[in-house]
N, C-alpha and C. Protein backbone atom coordinates (compact mmCIF):
# COMPACT_ATOMS: atom_id res chain seq x y z
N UNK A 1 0.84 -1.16 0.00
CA UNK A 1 0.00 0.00 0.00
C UNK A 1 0.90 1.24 0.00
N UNK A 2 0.96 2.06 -1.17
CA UNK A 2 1.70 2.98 -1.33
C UNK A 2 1.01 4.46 -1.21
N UNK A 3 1.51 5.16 -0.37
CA UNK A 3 0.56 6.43 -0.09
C UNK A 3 1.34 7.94 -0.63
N UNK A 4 1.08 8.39 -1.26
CA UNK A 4 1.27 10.03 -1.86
C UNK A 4 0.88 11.12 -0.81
N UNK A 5 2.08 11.92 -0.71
CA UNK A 5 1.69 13.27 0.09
C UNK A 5 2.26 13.98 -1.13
N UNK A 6 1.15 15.28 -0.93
CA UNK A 6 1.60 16.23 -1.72
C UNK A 6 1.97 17.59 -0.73
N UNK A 7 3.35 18.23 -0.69
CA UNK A 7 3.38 19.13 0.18
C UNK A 7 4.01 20.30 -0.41
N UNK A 8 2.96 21.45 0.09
CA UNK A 8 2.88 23.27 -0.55
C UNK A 8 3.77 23.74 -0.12
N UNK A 9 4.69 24.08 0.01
CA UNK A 9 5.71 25.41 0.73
C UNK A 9 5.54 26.63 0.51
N UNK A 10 4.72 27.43 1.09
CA UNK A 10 4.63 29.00 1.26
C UNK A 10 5.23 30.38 1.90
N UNK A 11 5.36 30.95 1.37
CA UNK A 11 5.94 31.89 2.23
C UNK A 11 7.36 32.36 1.72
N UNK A 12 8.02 31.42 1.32
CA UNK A 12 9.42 31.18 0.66
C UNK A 12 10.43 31.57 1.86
N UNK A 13 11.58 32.04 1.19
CA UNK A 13 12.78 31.85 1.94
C UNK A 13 12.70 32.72 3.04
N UNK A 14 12.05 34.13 2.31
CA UNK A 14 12.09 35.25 3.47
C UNK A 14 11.55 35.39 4.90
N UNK A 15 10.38 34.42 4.69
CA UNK A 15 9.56 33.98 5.93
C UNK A 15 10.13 33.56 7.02
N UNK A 16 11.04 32.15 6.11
CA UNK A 16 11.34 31.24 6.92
C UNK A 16 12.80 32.04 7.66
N UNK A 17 13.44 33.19 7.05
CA UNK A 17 14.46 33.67 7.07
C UNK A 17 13.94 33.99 8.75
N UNK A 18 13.07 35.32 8.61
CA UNK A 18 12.55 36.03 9.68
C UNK A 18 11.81 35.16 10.57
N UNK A 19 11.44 33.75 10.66
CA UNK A 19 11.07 33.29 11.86
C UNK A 19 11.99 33.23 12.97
N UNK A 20 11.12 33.68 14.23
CA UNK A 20 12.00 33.80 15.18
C UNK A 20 12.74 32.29 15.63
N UNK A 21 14.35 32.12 15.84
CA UNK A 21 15.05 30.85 16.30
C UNK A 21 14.83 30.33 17.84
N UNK A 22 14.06 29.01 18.07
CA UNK A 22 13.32 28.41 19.37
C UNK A 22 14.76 28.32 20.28
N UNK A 23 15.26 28.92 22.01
CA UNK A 23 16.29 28.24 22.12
C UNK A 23 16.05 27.25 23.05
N UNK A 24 16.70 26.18 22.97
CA UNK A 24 16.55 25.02 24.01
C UNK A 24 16.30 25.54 25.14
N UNK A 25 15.26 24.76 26.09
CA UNK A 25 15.33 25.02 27.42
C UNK A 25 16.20 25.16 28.13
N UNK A 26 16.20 25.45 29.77
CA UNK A 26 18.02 24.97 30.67
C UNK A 26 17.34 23.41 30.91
N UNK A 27 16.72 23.04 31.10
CA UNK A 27 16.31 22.03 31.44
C UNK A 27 16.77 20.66 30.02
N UNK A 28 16.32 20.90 29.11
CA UNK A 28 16.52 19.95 28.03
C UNK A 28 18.76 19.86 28.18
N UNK A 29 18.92 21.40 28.59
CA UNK A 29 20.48 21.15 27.90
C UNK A 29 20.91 20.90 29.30
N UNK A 30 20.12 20.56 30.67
CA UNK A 30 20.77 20.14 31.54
C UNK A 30 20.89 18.45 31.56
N UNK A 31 19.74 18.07 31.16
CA UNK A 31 19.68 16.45 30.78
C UNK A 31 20.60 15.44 29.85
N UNK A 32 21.04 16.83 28.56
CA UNK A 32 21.85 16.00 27.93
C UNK A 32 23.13 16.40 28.51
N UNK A 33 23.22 17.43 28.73
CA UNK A 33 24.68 17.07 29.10
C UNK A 33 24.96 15.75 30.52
N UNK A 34 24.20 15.80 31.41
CA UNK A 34 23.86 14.95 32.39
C UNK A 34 24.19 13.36 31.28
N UNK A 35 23.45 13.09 30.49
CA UNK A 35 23.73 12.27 29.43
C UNK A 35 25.21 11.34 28.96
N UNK A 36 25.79 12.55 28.21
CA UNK A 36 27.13 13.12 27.80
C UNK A 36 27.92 12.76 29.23
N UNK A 37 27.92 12.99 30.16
CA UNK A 37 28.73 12.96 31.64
C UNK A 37 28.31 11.42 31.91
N UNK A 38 27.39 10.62 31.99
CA UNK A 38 27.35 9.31 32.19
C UNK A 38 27.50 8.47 30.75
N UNK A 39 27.55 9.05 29.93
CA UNK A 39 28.10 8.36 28.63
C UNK A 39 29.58 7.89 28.74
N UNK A 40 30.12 8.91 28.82
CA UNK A 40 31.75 9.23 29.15
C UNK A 40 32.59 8.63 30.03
N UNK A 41 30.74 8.80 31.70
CA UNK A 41 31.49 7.35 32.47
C UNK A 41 31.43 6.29 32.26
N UNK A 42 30.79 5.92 31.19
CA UNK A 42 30.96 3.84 31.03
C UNK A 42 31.58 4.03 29.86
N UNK A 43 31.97 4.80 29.04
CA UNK A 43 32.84 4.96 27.85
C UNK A 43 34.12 4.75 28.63
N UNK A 44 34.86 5.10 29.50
CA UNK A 44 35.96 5.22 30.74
C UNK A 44 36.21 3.85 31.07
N UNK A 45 34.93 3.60 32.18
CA UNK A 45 35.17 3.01 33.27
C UNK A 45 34.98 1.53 32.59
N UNK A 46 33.80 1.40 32.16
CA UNK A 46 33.97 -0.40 31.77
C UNK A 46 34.96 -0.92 31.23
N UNK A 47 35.61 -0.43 30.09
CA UNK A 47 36.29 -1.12 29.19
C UNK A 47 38.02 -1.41 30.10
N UNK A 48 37.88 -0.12 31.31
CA UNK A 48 39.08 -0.59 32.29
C UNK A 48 38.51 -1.46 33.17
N UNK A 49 37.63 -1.84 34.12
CA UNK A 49 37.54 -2.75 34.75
C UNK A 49 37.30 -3.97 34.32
N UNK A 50 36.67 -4.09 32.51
CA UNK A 50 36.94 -5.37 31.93
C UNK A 50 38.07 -5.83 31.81
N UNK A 51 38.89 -4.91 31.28
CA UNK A 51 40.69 -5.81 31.20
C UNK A 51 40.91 -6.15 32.57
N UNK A 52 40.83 -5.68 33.72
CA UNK A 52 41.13 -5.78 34.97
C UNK A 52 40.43 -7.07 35.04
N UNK A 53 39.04 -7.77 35.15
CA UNK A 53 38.43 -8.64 35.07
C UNK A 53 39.26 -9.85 34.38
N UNK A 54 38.92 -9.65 32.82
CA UNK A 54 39.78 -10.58 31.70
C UNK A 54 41.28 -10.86 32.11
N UNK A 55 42.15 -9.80 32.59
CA UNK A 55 43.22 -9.70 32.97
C UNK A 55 43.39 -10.66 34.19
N UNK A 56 42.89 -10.64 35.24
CA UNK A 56 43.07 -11.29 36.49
C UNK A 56 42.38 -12.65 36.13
N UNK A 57 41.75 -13.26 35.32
CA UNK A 57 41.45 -14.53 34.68
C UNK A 57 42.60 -15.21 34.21
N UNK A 58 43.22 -14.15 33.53
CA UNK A 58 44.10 -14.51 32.23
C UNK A 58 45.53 -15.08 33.03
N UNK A 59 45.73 -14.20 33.96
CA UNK A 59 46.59 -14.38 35.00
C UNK A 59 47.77 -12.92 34.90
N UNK A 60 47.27 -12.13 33.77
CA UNK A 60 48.22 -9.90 33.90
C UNK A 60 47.03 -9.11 33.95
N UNK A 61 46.64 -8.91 35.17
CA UNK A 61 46.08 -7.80 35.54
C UNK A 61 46.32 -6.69 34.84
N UNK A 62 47.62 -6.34 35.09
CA UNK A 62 48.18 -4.55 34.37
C UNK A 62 47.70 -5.10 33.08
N UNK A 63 48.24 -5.93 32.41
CA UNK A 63 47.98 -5.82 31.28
C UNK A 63 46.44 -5.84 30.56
N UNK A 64 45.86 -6.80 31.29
CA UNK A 64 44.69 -6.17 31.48
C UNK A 64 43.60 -4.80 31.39
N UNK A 65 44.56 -4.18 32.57
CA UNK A 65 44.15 -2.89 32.80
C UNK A 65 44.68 -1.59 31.72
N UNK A 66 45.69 -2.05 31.39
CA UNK A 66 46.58 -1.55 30.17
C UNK A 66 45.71 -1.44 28.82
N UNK A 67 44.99 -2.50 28.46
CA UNK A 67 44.28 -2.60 27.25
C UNK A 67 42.97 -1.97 27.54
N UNK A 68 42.48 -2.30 28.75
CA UNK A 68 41.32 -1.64 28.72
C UNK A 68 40.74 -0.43 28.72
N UNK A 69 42.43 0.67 29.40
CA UNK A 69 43.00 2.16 29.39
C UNK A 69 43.01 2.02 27.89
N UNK A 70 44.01 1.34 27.33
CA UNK A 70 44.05 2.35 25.56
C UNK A 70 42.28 2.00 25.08
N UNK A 71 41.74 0.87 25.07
CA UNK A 71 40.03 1.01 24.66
C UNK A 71 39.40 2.59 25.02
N UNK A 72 39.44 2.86 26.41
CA UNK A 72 38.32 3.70 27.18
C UNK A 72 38.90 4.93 26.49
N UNK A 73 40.60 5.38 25.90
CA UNK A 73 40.85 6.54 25.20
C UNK A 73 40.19 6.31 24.09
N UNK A 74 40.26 5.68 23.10
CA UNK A 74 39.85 5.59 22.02
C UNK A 74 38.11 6.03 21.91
N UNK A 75 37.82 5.24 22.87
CA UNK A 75 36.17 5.52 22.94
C UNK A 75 35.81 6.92 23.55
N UNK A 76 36.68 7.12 24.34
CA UNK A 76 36.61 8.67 25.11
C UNK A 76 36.64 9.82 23.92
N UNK A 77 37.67 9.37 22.85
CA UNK A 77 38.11 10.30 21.60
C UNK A 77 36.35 10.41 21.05
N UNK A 78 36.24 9.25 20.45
CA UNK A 78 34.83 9.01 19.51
C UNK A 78 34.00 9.93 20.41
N UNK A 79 33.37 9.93 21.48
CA UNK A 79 32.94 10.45 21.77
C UNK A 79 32.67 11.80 21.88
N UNK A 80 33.80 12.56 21.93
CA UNK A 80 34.37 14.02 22.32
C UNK A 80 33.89 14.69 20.34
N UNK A 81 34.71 13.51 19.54
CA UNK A 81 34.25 13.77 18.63
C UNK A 81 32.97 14.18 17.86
N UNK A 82 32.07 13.15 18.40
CA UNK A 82 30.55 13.42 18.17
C UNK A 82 29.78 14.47 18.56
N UNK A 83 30.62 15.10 20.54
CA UNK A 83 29.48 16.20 20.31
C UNK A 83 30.46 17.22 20.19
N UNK A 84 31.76 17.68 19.22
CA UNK A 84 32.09 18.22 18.55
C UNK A 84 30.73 18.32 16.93
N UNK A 85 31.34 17.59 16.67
CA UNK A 85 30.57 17.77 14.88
C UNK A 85 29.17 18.04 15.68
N UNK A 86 28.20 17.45 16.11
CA UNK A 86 26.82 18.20 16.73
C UNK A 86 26.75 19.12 17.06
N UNK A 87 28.17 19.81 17.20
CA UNK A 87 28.10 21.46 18.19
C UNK A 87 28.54 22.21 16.72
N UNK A 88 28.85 21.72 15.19
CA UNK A 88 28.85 22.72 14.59
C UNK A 88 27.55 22.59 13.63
């Protein structure tokens, strides 16, 4: 079942120029960043207490903990990255 919209655009550019810009609440930009701050902590923290885990199985802790430090940078980077490019 295939459905057709047909949609008018009025007003043109100038309209849309002069509409006034909505700004986020404090509330909406307190949540995400709240977000962003517990993102960051399991972006961090798991991937070190897994090597620590895997590591003390394995029978090298550090090393362990070693791999799971270079993971949590890498993921820490990606991250930082993302709400870079979102912030332009």
């Amino acid at each position: 079942m295939i459905k057709e919209y047909n949609i008018t655009l009025t007003g043109g550019f100038k309209e849309a120029k002069n509409r006034p810009i909505k700004k986020k609440k404090r509330s909406d930009l307190t949540w995400y960043y709240l977000g962003l701050v517990g993102q960051i902590g399991y972006v961090v923290a798991l991937p070190i207490a897994g090597g620590a885990i895997i590591g003390s199985l394995v029978g090298g802790t550090l090393i362990g903990i070693f791999v799971g430090f270079v993971i949590s940078v890498f993921g820490f980077i990606q991250v930082i990255q993302r709400v870079l490019q979102k912030k332009e």
